[in-house]
C-alpha atoms as a PDB file:
ATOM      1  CA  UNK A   1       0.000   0.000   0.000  1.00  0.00           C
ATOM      2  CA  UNK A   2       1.147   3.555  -0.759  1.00  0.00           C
ATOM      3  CA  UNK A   3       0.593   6.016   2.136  1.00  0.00           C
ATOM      4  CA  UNK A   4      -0.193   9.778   1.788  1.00  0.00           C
ATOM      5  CA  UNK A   5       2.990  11.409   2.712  1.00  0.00           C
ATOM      6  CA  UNK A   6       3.822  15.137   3.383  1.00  0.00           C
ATOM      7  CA  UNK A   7       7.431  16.003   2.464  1.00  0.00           C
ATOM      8  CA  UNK A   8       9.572  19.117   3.010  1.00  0.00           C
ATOM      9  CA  UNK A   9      13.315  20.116   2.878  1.00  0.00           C
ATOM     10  CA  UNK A  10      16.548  18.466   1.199  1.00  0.00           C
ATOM     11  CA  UNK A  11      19.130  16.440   2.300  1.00  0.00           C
ATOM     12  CA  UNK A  12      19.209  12.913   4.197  1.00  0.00           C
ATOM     13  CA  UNK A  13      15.953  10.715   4.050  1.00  0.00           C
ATOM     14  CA  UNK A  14      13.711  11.205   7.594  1.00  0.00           C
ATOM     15  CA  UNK A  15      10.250   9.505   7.899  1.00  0.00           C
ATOM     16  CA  UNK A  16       8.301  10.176  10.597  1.00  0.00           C
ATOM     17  CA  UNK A  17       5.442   7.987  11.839  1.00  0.00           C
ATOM     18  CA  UNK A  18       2.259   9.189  14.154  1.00  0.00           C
ATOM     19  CA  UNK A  19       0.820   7.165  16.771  1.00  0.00           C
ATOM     20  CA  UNK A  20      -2.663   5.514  16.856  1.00  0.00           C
ATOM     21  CA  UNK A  21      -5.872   8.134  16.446  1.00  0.00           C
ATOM     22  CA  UNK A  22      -3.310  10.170  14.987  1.00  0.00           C
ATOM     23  CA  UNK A  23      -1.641  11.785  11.438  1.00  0.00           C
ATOM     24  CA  UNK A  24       1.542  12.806   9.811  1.00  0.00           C
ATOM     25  CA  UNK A  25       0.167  16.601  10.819  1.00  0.00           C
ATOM     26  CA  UNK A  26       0.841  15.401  14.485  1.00  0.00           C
ATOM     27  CA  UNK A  27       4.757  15.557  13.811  1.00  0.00           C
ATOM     28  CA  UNK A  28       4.096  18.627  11.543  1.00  0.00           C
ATOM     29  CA  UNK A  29       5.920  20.576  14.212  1.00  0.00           C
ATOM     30  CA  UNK A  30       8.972  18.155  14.250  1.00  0.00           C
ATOM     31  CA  UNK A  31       8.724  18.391  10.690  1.00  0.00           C
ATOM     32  CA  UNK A  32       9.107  21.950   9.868  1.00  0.00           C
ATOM     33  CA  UNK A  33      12.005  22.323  12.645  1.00  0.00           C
ATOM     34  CA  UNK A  34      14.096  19.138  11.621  1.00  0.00           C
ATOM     35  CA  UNK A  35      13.249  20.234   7.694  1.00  0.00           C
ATOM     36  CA  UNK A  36      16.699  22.051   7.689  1.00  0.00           C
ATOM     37  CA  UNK A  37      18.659  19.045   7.542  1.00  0.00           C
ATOM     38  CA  UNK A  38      16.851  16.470   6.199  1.00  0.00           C
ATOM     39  CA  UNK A  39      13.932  15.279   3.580  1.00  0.00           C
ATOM     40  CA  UNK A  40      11.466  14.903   6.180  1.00  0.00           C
ATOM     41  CA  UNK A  41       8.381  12.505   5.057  1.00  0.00           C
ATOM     42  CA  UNK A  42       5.500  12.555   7.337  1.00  0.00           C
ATOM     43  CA  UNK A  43       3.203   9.551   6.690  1.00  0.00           C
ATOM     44  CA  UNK A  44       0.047   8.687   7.251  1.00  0.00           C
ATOM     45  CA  UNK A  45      -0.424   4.926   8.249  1.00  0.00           C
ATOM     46  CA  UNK A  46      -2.968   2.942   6.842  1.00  0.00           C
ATOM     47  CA  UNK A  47      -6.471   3.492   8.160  1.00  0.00           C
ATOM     48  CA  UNK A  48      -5.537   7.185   9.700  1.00  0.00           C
ATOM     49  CA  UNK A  49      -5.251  10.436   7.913  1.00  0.00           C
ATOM     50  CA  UNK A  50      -5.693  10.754   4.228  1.00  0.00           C
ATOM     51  CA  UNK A  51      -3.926   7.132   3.727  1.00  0.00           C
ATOM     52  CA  UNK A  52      -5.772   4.185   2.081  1.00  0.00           C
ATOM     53  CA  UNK A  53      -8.095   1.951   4.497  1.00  0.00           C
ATOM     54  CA  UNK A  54      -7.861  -1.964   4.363  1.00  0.00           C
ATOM     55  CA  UNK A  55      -9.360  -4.687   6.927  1.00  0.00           C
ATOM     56  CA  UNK A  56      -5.740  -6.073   7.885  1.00  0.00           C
ATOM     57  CA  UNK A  57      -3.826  -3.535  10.199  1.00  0.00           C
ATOM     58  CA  UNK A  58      -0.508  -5.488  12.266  1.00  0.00           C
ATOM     59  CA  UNK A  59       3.010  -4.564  12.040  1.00  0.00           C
ATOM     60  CA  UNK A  60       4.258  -6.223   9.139  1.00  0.00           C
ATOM     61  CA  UNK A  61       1.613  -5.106   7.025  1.00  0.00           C
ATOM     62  CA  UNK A  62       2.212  -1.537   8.414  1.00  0.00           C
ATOM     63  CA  UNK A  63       6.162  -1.605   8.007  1.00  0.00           C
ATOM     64  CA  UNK A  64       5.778  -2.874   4.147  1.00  0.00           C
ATOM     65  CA  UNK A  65       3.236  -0.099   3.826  1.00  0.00           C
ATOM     66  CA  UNK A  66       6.169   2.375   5.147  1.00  0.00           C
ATOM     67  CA  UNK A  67       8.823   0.602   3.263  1.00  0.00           C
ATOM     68  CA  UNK A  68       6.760   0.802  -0.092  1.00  0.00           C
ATOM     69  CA  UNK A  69       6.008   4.513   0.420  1.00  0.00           C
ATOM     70  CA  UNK A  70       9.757   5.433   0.463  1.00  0.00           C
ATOM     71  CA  UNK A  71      11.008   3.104  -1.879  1.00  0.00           C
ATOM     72  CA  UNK A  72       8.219   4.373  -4.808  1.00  0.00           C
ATOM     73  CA  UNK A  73       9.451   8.375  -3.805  1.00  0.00           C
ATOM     74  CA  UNK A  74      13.070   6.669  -4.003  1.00  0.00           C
ATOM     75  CA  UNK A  75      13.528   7.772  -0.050  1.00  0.00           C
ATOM     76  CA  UNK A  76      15.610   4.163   0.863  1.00  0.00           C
ATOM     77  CA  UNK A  77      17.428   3.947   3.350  1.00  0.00           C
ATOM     78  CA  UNK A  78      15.711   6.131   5.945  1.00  0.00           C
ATOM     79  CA  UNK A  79      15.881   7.770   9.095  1.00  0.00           C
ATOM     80  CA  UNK A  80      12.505   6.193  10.662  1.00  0.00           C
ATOM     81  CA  UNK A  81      11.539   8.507  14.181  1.00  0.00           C
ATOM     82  CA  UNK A  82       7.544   6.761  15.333  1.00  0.00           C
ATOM     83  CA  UNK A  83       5.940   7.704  18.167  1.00  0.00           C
ATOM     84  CA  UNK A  84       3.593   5.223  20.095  1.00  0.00           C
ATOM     85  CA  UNK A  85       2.028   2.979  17.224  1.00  0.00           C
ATOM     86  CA  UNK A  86       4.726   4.552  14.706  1.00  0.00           C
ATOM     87  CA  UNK A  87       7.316   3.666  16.813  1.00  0.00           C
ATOM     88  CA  UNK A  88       6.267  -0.184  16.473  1.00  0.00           C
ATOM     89  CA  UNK A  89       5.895   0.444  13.311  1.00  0.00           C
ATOM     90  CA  UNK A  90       9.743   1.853  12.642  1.00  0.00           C
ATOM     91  CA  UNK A  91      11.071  -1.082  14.831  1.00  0.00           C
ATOM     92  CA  UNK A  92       9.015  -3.368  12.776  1.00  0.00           C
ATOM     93  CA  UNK A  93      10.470  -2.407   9.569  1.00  0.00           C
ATOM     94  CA  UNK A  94      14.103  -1.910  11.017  1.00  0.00           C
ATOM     95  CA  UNK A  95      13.908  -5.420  12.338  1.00  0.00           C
ATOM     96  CA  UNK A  96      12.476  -6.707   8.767  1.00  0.00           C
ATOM     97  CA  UNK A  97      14.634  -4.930   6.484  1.00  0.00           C
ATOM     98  CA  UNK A  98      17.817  -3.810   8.188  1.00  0.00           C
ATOM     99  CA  UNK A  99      19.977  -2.523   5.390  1.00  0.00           C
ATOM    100  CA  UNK A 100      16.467   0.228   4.499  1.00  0.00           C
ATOM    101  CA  UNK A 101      16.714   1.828   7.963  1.00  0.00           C
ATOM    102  CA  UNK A 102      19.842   4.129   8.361  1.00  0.00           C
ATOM    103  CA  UNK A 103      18.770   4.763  12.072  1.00  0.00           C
ATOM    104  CA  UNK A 104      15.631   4.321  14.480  1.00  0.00           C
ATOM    105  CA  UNK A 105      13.944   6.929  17.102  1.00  0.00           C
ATOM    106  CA  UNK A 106      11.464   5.463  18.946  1.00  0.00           C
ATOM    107  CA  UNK A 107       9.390   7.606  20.475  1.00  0.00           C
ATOM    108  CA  UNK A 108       7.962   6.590  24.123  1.00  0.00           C
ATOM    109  CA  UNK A 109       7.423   2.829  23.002  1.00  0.00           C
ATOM    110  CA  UNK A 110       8.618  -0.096  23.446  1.00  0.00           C
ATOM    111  CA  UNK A 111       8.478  -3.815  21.350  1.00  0.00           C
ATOM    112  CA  UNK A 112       6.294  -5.175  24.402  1.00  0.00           C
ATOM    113  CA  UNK A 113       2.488  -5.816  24.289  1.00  0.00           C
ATOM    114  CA  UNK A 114       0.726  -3.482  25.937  1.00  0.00           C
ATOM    115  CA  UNK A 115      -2.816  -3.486  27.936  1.00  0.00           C
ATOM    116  CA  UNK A 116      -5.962  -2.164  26.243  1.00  0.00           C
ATOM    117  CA  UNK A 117      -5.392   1.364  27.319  1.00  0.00           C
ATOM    118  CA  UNK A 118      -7.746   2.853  23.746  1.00  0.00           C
ATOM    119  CA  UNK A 119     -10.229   0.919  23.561  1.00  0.00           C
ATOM    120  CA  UNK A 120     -12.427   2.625  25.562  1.00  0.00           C
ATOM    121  CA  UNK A 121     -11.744   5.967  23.010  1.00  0.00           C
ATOM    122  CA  UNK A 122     -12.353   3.878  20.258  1.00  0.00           C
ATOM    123  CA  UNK A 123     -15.670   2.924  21.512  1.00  0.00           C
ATOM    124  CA  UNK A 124     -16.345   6.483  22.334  1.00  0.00           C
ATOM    125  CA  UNK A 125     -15.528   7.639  18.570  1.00  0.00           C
ATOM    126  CA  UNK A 126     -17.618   4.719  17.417  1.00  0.00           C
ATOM    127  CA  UNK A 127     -20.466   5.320  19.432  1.00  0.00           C
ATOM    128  CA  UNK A 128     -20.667   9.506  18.321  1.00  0.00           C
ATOM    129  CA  UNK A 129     -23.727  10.336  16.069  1.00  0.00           C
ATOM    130  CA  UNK A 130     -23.384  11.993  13.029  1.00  0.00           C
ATOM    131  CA  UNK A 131     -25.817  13.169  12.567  1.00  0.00           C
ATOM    132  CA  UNK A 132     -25.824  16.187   9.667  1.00  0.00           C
ATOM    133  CA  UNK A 133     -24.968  19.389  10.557  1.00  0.00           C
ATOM    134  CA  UNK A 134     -23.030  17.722  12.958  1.00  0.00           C
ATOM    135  CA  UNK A 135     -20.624  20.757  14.350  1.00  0.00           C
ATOM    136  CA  UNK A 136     -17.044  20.322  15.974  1.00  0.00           C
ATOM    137  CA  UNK A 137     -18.491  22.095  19.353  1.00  0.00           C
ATOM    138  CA  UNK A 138     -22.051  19.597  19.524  1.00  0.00           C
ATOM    139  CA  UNK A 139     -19.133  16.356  18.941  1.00  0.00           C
ATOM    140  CA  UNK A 140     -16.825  17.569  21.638  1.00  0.00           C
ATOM    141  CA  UNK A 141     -19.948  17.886  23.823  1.00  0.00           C
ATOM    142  CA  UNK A 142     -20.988  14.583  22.973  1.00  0.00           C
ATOM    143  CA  UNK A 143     -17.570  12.787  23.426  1.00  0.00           C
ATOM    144  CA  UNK A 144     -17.001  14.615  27.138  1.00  0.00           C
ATOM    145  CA  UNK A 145     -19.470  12.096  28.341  1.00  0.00           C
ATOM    146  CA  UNK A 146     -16.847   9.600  27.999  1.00  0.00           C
ATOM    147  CA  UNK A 147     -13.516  11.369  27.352  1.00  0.00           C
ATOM    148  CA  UNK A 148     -13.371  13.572  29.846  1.00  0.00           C
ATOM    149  CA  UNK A 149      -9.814  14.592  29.225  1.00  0.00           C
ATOM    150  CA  UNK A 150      -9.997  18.384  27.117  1.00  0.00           C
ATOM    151  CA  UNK A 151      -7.010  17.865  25.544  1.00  0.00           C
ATOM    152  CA  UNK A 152      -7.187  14.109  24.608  1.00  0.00           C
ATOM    153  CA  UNK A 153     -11.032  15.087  22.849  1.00  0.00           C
ATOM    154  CA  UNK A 154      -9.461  17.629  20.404  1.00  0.00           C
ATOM    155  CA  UNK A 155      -6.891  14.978  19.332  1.00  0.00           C
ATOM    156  CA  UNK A 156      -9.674  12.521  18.505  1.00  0.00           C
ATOM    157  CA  UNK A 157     -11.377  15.496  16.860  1.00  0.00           C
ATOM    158  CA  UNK A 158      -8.920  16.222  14.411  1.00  0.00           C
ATOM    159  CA  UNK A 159     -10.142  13.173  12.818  1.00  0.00           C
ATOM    160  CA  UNK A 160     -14.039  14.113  12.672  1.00  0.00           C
ATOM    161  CA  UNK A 161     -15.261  16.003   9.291  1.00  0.00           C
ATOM    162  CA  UNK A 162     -17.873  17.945  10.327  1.00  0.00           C
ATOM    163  CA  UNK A 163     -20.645  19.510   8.411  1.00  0.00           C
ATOM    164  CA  UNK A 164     -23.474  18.435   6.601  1.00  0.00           C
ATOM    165  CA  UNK A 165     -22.074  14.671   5.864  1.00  0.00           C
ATOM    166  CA  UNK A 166     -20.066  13.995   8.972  1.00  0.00           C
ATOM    167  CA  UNK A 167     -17.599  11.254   9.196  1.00  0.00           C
ATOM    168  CA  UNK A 168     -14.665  10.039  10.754  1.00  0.00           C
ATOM    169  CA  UNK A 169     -10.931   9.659   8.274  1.00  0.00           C
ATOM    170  CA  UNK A 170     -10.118   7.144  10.623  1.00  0.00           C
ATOM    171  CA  UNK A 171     -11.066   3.507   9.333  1.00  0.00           C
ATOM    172  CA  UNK A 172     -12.300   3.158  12.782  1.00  0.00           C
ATOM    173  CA  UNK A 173     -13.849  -0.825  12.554  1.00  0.00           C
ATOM    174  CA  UNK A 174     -10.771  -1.698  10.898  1.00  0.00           C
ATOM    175  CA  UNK A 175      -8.778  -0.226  13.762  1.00  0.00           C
ATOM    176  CA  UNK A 176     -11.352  -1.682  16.112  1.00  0.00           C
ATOM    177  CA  UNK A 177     -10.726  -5.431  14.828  1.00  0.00           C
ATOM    178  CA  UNK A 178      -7.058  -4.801  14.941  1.00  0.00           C
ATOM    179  CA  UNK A 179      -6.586  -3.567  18.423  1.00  0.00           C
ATOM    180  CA  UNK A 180      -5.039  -6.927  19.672  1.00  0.00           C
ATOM    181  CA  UNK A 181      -2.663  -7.052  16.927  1.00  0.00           C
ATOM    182  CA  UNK A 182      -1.954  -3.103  17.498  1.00  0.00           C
ATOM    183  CA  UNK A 183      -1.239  -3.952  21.632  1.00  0.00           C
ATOM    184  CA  UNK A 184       0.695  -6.663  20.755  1.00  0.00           C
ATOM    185  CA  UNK A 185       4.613  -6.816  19.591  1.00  0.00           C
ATOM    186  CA  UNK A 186       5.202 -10.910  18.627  1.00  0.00           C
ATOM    187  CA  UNK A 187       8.545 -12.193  19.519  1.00  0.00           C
ATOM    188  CA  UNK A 188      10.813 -12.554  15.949  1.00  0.00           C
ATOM    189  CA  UNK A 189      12.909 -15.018  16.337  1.00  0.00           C
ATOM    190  CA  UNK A 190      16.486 -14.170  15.325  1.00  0.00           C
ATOM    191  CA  UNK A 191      15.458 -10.065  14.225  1.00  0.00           C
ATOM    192  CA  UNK A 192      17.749  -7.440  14.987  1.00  0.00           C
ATOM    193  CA  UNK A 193      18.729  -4.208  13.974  1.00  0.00           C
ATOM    194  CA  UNK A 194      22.175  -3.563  14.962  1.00  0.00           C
ATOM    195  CA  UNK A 195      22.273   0.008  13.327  1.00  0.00           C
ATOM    196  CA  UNK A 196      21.980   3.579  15.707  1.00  0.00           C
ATOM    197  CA  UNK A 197      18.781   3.231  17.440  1.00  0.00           C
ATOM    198  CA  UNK A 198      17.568   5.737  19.973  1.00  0.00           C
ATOM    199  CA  UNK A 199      14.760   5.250  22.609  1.00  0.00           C
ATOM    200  CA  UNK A 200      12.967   8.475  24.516  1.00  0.00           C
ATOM    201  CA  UNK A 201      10.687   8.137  27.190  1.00  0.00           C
ATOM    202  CA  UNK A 202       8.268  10.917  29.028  1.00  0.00           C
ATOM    203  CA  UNK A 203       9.051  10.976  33.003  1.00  0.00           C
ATOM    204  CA  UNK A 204       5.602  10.751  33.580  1.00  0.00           C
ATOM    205  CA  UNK A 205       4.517   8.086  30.875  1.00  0.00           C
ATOM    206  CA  UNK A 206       4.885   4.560  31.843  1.00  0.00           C
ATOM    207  CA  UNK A 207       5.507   3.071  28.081  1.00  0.00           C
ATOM    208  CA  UNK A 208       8.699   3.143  28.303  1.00  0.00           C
ATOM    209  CA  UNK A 209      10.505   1.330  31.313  1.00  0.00           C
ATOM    210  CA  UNK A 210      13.776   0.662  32.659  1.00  0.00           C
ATOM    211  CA  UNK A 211      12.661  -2.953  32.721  1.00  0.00           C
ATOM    212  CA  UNK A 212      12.092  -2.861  28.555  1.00  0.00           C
ATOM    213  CA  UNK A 213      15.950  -2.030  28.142  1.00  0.00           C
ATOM    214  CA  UNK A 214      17.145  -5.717  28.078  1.00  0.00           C
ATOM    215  CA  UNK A 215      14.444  -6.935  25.893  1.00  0.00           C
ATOM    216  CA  UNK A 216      15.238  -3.709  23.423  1.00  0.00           C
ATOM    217  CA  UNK A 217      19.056  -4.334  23.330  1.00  0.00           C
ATOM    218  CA  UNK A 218      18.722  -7.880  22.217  1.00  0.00           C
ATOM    219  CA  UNK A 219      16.794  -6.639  19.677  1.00  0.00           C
ATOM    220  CA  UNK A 220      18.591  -3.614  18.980  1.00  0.00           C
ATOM    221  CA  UNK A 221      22.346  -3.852  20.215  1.00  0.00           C
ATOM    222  CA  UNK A 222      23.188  -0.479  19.503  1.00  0.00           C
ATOM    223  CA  UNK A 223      20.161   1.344  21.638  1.00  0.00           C
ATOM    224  CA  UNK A 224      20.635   4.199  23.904  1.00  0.00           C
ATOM    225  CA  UNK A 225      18.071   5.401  26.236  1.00  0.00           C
ATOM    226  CA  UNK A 226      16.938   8.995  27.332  1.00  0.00           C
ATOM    227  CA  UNK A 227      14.193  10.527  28.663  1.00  0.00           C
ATOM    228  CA  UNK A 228      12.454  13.523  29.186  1.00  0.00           C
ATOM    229  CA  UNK A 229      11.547  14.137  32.506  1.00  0.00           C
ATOM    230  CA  UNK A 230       8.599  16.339  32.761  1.00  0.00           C
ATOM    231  CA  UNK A 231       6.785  14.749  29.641  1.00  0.00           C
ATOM    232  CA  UNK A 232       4.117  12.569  29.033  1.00  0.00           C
ATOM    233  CA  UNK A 233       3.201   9.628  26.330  1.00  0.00           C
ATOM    234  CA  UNK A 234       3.154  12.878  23.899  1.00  0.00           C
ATOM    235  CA  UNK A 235       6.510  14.086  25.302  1.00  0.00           C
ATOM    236  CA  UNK A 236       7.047  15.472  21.122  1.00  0.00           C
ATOM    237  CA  UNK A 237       4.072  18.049  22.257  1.00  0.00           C
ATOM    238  CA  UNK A 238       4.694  18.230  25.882  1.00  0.00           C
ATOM    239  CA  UNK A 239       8.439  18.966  25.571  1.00  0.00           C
ATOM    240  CA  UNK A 240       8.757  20.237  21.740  1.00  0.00           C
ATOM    241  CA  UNK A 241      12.878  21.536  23.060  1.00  0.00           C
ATOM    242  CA  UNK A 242      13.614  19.247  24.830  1.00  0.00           C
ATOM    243  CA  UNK A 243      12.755  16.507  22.267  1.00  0.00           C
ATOM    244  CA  UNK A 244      14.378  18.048  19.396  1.00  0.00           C
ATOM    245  CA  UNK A 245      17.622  18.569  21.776  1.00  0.00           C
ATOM    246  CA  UNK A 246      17.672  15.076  22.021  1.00  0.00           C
ATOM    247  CA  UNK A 247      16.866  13.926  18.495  1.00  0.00           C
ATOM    248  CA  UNK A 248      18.668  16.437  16.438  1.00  0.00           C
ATOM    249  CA  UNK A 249      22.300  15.865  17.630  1.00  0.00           C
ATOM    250  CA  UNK A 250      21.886  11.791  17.328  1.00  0.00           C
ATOM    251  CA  UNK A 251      20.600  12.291  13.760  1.00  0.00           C
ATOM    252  CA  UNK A 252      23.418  14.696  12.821  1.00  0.00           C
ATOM    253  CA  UNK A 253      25.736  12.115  14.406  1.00  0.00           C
ATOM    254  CA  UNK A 254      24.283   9.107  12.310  1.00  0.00           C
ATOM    255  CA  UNK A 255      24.031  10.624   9.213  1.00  0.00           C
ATOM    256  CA  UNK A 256      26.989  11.783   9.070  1.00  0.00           C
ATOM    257  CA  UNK A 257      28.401   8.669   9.854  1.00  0.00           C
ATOM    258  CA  UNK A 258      26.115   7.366   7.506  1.00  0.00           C
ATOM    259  CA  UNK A 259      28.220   5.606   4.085  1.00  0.00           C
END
């Protein structure tokens, strides 16, 4: 599958991947700052944004998706940085092809399943009428109900056209089917990625443990760990500076060291 991709600036190959609920325009901020240096892509995974939808949604599927995209704009090897979903996504792909990935960020993730933390937002998307006429202000009423969370609702919101035919751009039964697959991260026997890899937490998110790091080194030998501590799961939005002080030094670093 080809993915709708948003690309700016010259220079080394970067692809950045959103997390679930969410779009390339999440990392739009990322984008335009790191845009300098690099040929920043900004996908949109299958079944979010303005990408293609499909029934199947797991890893594999999603890292050929990601590998396709670049390879058809002639973007190989890349810089992958995912947050959240994207960053299973990036690991995925660096895992299954190696030699495509010149480096890995993984953003607050790590290749572990996870509980069923979304479902509950998923149901609340799901269960929204849209009804026409349907306004932005009447859906955000609607959703508090269940998402009580401000901040969280206008991230799910981004995703609602309003109007006179409302509907969501998320393929949100396909999503809904795939949520095990989307918790999960199966075991790969013999994978690794022994290229620059580099793993940021949020202080105050619990994705990303000190208990991961073993699992992540065997898969990724290289990995170094950092973490910002007064961020969240979103730590790219909670701590824009502090992100980018991390990221932007490692990718000079790997690039240049890059053949």
């Amino acid at each position: 599958m080809i993915l709708r991709a948003t690309e700016s600036g010259q220079g080394p190959a970067l692809c950045l991947l959103h997390g679930l609920f969410g779009s390339g325009r999440n990392l739009g901020a990322v984008q335009r700052r790191l845009s300098a240096n690099f040929r920043v892509l900004a996908l949109d995974l299958r079944n979010h944004g303005a990408s293609p939808h499909a029934p199947v949604m797991h890893y594999a599927a999603m890292a050929a998706d990601v590998a396709a995209t670049l390879a058809a704009r002639a973007a190989l090897p890349a810089v992958l940085l995912g947050h959240s979903m994207g960053g299973k996504v990036a690991m995925r792909l660096a895992l299954d092809e190696p030699p495509a990935v010149t480096a890995l960020v993984s953003a607050d993730i790590a290749p572990v399943a996870y509980p069923p933390h979304h479902r509950g937002l998923l149901a609340a998307m799901q269960a929204l009428a849209l009804s026409p006429g349907l306004t932005r202000a009447r859906a955000d009423a609607a959703l508090a109900v269940s998402v009580p969370d401000s901040r969280v609702r206008g991230f799910l919101l981004q995703n609602l056209s309003t109007g006179e035919n409302p509907f969501w751009r998320l393929g949100l039964a396909e999503i809904a089917a795939s949520m095990p697959a989307l918790e999960d991260f199966p075991p790969l026997p013999g994978a690794r990625y022994a290229g620059p890899a580099l793993f940021i937490g949020g202080g105050r998110s619990d994705y990303l443990r000190a208990e991961h790091h073993a699992l992540i080194r065997s898969l990724f030998p290289a990995a170094r760990f950092a973490t910002l501590p007064g961020a969240g799961h979103w730590l790219h939005a909670d701590d824009p500076e502090g992100f980018l002080a991390l990221v932007a030094p490692f990718l000079a670093e790997v690039t240049a060291a890059a053949p």
